[in-house]
PDB file of N, CA and C in Angstrom:
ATOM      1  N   UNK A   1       6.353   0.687  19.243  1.00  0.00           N
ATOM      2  CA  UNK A   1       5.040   1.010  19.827  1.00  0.00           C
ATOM      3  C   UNK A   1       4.302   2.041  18.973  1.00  0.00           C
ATOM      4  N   UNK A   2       4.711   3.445  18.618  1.00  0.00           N
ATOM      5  CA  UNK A   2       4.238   4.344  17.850  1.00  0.00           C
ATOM      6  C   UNK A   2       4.325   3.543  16.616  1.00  0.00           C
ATOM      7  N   UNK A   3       5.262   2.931  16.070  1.00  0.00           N
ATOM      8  CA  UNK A   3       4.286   1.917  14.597  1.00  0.00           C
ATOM      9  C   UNK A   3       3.282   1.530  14.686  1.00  0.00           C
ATOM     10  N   UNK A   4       2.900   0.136  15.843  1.00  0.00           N
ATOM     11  CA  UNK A   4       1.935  -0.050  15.822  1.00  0.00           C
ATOM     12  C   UNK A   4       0.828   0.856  15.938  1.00  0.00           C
ATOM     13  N   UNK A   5       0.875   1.854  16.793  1.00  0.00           N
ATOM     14  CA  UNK A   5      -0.516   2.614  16.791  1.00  0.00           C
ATOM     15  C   UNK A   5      -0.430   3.113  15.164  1.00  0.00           C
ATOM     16  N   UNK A   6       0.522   3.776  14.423  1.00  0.00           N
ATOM     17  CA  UNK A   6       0.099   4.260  13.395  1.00  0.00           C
ATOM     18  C   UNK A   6      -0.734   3.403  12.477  1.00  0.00           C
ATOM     19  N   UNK A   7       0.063   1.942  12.858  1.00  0.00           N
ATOM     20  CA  UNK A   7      -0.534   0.568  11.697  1.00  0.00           C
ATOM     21  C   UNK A   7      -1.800   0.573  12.120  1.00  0.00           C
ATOM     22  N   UNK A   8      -2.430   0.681  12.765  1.00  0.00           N
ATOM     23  CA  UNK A   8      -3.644   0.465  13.549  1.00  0.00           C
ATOM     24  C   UNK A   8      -4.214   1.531  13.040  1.00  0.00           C
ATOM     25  N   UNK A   9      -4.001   2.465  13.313  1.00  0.00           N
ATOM     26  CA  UNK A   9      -5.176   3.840  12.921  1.00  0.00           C
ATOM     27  C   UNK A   9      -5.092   3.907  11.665  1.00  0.00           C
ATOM     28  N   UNK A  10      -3.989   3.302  10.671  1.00  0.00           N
ATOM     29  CA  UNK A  10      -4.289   3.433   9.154  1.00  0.00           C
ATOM     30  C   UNK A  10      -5.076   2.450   8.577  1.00  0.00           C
ATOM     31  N   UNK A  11      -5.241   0.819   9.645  1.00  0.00           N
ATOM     32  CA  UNK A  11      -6.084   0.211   9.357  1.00  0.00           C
ATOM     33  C   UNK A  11      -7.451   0.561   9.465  1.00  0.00           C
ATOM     34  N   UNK A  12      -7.760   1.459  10.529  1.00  0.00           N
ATOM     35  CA  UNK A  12      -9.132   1.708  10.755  1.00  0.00           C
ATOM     36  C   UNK A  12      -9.470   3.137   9.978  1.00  0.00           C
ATOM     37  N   UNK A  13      -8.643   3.922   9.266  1.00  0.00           N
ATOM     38  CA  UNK A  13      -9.320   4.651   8.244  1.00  0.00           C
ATOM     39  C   UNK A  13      -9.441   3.706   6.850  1.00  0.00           C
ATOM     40  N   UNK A  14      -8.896   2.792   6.902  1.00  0.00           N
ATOM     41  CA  UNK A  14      -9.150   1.853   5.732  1.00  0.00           C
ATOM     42  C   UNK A  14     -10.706   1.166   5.515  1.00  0.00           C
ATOM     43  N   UNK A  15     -11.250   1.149   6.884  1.00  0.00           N
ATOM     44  CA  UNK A  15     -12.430   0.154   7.157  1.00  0.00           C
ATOM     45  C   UNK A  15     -13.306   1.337   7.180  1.00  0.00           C
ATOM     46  N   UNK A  16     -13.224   2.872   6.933  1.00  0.00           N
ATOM     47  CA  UNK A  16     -13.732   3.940   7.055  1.00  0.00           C
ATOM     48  C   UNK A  16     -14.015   4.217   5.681  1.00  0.00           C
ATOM     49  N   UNK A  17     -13.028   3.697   4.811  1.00  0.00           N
ATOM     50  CA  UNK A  17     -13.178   4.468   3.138  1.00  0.00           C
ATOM     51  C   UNK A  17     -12.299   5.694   3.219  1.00  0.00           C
ATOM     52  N   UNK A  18     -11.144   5.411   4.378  1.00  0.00           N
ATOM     53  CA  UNK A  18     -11.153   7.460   4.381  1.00  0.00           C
ATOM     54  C   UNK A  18      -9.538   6.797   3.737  1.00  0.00           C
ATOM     55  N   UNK A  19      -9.180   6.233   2.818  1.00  0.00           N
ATOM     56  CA  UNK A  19      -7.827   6.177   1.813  1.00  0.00           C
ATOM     57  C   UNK A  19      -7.010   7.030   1.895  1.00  0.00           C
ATOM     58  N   UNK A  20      -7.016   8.306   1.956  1.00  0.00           N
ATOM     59  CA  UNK A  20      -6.397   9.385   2.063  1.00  0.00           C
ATOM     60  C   UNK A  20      -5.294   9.537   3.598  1.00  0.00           C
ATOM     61  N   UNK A  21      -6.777   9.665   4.272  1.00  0.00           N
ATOM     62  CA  UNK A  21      -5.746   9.321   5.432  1.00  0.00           C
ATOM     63  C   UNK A  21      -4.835   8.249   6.585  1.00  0.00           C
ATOM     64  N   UNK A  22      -5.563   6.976   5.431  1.00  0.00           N
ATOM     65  CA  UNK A  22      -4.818   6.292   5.687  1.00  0.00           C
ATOM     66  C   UNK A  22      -3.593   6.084   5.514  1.00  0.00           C
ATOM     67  N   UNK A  23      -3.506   6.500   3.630  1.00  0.00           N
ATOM     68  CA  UNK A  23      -1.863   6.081   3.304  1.00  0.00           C
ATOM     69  C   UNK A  23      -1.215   7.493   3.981  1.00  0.00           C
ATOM     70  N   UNK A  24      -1.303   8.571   4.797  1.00  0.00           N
ATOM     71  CA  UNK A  24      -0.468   9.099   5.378  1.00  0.00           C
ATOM     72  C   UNK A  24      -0.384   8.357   6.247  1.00  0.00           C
ATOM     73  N   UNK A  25      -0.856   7.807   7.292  1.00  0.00           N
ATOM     74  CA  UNK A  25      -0.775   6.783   8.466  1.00  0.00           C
ATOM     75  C   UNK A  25       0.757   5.804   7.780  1.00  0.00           C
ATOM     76  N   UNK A  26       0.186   5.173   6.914  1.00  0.00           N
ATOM     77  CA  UNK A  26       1.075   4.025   6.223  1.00  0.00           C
ATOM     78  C   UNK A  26       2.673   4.988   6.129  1.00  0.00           C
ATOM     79  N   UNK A  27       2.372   5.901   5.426  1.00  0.00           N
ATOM     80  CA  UNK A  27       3.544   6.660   4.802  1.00  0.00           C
ATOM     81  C   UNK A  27       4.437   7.060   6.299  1.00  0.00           C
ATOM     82  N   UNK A  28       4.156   7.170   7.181  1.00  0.00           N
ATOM     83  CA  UNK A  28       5.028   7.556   8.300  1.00  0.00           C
ATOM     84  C   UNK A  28       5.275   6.098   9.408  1.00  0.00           C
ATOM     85  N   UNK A  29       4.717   4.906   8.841  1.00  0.00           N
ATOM     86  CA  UNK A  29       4.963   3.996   9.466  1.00  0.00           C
ATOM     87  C   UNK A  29       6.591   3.302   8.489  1.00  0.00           C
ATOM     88  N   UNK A  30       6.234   3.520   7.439  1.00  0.00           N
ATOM     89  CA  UNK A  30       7.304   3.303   6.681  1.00  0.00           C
ATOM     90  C   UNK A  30       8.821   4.212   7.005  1.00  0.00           C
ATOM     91  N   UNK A  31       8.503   5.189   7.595  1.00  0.00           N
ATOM     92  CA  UNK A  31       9.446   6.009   7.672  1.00  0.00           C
ATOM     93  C   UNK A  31      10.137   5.173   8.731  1.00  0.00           C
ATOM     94  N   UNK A  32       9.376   5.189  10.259  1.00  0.00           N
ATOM     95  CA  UNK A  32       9.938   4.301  11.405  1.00  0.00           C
ATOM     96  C   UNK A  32      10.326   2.641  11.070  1.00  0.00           C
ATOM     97  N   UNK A  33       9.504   1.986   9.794  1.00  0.00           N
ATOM     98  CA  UNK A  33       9.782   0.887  10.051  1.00  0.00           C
ATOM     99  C   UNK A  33      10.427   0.194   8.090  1.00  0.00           C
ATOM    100  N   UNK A  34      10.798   0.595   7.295  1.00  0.00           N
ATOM    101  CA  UNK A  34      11.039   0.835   5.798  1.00  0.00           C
ATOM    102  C   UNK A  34      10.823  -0.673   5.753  1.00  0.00           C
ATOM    103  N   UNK A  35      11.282  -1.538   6.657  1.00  0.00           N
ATOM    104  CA  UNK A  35      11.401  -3.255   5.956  1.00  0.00           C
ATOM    105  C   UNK A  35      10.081  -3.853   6.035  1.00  0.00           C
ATOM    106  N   UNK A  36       8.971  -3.081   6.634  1.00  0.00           N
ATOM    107  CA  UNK A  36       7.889  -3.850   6.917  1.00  0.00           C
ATOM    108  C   UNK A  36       6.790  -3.835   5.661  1.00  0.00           C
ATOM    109  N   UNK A  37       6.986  -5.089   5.118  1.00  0.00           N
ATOM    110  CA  UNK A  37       6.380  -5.352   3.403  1.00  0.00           C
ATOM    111  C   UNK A  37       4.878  -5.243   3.628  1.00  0.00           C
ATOM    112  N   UNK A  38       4.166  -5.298   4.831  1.00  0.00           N
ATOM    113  CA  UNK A  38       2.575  -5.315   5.267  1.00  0.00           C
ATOM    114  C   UNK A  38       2.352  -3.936   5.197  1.00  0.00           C
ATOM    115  N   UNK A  39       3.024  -3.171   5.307  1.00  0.00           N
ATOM    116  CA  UNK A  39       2.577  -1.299   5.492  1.00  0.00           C
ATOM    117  C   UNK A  39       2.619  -1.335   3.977  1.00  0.00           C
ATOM    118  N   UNK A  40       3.069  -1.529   3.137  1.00  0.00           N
ATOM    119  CA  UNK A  40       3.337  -0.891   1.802  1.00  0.00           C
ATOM    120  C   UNK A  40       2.288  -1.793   0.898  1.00  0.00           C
ATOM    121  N   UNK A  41       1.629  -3.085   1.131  1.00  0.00           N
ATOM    122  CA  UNK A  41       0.560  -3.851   0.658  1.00  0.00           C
ATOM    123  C   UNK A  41      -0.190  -3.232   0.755  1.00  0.00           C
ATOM    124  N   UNK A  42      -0.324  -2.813   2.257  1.00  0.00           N
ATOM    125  CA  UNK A  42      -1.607  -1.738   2.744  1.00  0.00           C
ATOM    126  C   UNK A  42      -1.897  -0.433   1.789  1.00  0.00           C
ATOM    127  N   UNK A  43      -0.764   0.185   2.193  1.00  0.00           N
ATOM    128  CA  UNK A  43      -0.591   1.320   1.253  1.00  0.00           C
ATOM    129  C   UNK A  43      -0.821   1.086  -0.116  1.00  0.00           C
ATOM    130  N   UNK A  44      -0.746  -0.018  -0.790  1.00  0.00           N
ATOM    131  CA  UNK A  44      -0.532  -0.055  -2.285  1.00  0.00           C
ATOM    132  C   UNK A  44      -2.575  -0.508  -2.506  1.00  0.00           C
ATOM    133  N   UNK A  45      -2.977  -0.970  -1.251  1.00  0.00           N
ATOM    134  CA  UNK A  45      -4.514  -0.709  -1.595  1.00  0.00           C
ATOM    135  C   UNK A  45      -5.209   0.378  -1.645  1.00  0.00           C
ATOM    136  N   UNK A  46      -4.959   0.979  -0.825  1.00  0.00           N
ATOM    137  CA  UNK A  46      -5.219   2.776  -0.694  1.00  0.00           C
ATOM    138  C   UNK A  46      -5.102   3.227  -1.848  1.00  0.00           C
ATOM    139  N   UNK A  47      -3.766   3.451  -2.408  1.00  0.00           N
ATOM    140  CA  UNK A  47      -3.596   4.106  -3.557  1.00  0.00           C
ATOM    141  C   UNK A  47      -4.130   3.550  -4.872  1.00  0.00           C
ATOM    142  N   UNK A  48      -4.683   1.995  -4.822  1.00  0.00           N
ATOM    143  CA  UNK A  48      -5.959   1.546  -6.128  1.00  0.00           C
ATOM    144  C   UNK A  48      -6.996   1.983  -5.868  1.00  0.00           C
ATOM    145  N   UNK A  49      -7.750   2.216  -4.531  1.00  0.00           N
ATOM    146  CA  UNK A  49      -9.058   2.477  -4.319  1.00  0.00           C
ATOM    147  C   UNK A  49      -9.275   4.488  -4.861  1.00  0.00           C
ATOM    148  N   UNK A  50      -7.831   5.083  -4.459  1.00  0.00           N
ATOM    149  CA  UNK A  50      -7.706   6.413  -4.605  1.00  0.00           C
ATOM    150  C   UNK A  50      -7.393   6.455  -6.500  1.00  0.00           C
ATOM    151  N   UNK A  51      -7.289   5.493  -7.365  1.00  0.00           N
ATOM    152  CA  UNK A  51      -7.028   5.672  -8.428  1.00  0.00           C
ATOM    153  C   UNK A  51      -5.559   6.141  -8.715  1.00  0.00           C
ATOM    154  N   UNK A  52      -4.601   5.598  -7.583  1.00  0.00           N
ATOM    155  CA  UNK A  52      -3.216   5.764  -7.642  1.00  0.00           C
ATOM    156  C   UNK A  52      -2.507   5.134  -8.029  1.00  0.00           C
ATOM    157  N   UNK A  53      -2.657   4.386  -9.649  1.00  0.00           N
ATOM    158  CA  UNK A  53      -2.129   3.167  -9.884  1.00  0.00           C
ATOM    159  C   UNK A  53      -0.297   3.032  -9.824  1.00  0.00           C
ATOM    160  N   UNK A  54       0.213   4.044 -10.704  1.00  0.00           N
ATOM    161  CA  UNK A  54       1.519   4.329 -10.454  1.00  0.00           C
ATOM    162  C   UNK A  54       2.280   3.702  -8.958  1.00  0.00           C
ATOM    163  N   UNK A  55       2.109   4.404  -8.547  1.00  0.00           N
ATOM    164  CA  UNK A  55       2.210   4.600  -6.704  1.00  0.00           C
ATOM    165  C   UNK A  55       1.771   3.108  -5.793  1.00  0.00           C
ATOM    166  N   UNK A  56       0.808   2.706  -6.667  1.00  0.00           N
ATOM    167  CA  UNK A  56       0.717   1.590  -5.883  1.00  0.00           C
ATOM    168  C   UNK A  56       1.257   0.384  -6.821  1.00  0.00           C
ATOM    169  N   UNK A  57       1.588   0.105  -7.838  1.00  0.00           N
ATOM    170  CA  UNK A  57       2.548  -0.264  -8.663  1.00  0.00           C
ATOM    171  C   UNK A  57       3.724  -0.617  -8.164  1.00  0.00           C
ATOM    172  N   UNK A  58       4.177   0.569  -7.648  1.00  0.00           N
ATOM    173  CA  UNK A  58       5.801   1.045  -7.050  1.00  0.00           C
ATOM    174  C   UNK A  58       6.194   0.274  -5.797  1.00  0.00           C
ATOM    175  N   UNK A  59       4.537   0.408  -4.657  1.00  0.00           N
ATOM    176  CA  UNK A  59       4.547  -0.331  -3.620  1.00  0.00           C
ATOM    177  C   UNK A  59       4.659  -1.446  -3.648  1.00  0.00           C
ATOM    178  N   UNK A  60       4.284  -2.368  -4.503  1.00  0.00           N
ATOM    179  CA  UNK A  60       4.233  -3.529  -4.991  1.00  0.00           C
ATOM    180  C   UNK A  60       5.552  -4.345  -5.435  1.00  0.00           C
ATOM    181  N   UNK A  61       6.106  -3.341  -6.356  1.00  0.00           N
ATOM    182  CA  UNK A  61       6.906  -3.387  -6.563  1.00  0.00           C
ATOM    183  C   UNK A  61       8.520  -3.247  -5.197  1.00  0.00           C
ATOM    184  N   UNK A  62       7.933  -2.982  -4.430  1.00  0.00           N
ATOM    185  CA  UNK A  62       9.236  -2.778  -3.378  1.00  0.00           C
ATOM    186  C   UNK A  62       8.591  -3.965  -2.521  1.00  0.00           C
ATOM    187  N   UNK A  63       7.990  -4.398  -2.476  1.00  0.00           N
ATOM    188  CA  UNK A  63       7.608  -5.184  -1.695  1.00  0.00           C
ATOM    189  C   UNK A  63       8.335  -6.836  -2.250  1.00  0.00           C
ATOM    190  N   UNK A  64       8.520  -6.964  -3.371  1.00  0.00           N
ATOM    191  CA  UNK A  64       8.241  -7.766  -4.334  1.00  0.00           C
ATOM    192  C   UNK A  64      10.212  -7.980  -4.246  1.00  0.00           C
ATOM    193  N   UNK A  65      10.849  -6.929  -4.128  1.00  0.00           N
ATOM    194  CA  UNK A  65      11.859  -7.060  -4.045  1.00  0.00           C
ATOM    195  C   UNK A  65      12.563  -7.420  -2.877  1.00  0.00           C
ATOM    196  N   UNK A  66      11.743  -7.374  -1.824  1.00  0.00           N
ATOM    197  CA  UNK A  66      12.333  -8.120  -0.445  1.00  0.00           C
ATOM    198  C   UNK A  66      11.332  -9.372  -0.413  1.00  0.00           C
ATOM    199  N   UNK A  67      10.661  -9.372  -0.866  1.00  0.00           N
ATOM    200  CA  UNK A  67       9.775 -10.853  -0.266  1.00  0.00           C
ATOM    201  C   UNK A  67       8.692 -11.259  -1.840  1.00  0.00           C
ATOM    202  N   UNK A  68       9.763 -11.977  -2.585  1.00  0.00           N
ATOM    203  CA  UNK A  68       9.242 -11.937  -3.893  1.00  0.00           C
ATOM    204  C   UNK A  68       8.008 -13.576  -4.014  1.00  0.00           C
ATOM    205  N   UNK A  69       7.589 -13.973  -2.979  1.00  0.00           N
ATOM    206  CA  UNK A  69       6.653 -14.689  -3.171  1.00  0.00           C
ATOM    207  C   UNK A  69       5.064 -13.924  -2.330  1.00  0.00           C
ATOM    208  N   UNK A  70       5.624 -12.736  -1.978  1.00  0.00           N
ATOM    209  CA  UNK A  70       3.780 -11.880  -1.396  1.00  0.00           C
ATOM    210  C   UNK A  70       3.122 -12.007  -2.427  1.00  0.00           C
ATOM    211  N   UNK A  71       1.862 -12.531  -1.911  1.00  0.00           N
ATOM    212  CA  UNK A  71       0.743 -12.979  -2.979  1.00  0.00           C
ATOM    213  C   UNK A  71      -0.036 -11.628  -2.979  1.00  0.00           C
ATOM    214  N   UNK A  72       0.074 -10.793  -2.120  1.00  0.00           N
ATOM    215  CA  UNK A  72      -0.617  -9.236  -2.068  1.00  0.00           C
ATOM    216  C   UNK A  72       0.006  -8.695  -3.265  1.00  0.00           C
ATOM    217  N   UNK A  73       0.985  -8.969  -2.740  1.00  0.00           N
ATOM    218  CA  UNK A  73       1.867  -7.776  -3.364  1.00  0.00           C
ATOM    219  C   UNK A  73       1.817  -7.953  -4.766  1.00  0.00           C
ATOM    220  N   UNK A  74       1.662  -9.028  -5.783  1.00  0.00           N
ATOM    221  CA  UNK A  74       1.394  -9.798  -6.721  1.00  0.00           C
ATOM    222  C   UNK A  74      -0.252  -9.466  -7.071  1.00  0.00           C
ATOM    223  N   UNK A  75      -1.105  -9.758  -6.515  1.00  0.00           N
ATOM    224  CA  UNK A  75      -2.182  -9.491  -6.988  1.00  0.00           C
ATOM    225  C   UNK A  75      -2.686  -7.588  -7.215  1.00  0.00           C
ATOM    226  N   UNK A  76      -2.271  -6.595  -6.205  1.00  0.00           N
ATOM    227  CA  UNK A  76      -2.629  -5.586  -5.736  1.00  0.00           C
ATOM    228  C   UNK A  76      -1.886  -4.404  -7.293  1.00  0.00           C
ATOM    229  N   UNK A  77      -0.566  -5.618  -7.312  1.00  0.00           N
ATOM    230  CA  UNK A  77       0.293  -5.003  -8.787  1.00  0.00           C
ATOM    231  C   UNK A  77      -0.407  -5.334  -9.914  1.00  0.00           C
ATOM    232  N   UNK A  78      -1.160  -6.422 -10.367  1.00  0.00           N
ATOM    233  CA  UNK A  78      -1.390  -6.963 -11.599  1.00  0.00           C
ATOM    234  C   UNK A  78      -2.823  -5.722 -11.337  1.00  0.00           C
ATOM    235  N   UNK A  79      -3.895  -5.598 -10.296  1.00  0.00           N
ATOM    236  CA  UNK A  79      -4.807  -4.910 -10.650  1.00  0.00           C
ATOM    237  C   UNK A  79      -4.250  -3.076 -10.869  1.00  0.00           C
ATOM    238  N   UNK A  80      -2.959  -2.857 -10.866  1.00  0.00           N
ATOM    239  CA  UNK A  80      -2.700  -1.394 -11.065  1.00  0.00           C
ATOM    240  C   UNK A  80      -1.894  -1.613 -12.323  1.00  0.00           C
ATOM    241  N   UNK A  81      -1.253  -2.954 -12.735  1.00  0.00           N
ATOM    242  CA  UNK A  81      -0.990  -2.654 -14.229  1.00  0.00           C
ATOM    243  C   UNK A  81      -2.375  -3.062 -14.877  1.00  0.00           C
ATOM    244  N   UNK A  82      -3.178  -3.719 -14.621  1.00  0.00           N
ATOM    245  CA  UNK A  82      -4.798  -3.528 -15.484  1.00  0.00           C
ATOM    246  C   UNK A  82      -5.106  -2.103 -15.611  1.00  0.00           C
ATOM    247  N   UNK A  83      -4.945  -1.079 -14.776  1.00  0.00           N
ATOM    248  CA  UNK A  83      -5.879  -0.085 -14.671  1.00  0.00           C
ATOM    249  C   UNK A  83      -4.784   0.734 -15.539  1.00  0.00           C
ATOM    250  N   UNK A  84      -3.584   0.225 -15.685  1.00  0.00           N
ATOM    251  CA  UNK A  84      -2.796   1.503 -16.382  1.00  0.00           C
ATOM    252  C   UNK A  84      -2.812   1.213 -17.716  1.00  0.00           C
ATOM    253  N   UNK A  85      -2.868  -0.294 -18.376  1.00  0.00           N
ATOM    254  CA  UNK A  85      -3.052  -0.313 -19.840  1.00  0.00           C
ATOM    255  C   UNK A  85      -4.484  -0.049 -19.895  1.00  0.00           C
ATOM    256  N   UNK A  86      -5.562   0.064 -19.350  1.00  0.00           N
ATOM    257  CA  UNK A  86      -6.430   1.026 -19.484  1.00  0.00           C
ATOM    258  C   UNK A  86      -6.602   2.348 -20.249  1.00  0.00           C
ATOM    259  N   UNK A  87      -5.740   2.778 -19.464  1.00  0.00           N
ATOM    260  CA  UNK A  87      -5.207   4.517 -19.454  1.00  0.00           C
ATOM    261  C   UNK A  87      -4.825   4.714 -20.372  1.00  0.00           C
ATOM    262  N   UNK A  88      -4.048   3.568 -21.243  1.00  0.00           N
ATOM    263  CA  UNK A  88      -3.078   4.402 -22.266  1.00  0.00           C
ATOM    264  C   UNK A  88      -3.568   4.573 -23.751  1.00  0.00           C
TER     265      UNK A  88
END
């Protein structure tokens, strides 16, 4: 029950622009729920829009390792390795 409300209120700072406090939302839903590959997609958008490519890389990357056909999780990674050979 407290997941869902957190999933919920991190969705609706998402539809806010407020990124920040969303992926804390995300980050403590993960704590209660670690297998759920939809919190960490989520999260891994937050952290591209916040310029967190690393981090959302990583999310992607864990996601990818329990459920290696997420098409999120696949697309959300290829735009944070774009932004990191950018960088270098």
């Amino acid at each position: 029950e407290k997941f869902k409300t957190l999933k919920s209120e991190g969705n609706s700072f998402v539809k806010k622009g407020k990124y920040e406090e969303a992926v804390n939302k995300y980050s403590e839903c993960i704590k209660l729920n670690p297998g759920e590959c939809t919190i960490y997609t989520n999260r891994a958008l937050c952290y591209l829009k916040l310029c967190k490519y690393e981090e959302a890389k990583e999310d992607c990357d864990h996601v990818l390792q329990i459920e290696d056909s997420n098409i999120k999780a696949f697309y959300r990674r290829a735009l944070a390795y774009k932004e990191l050979q950018v960088r270098k």
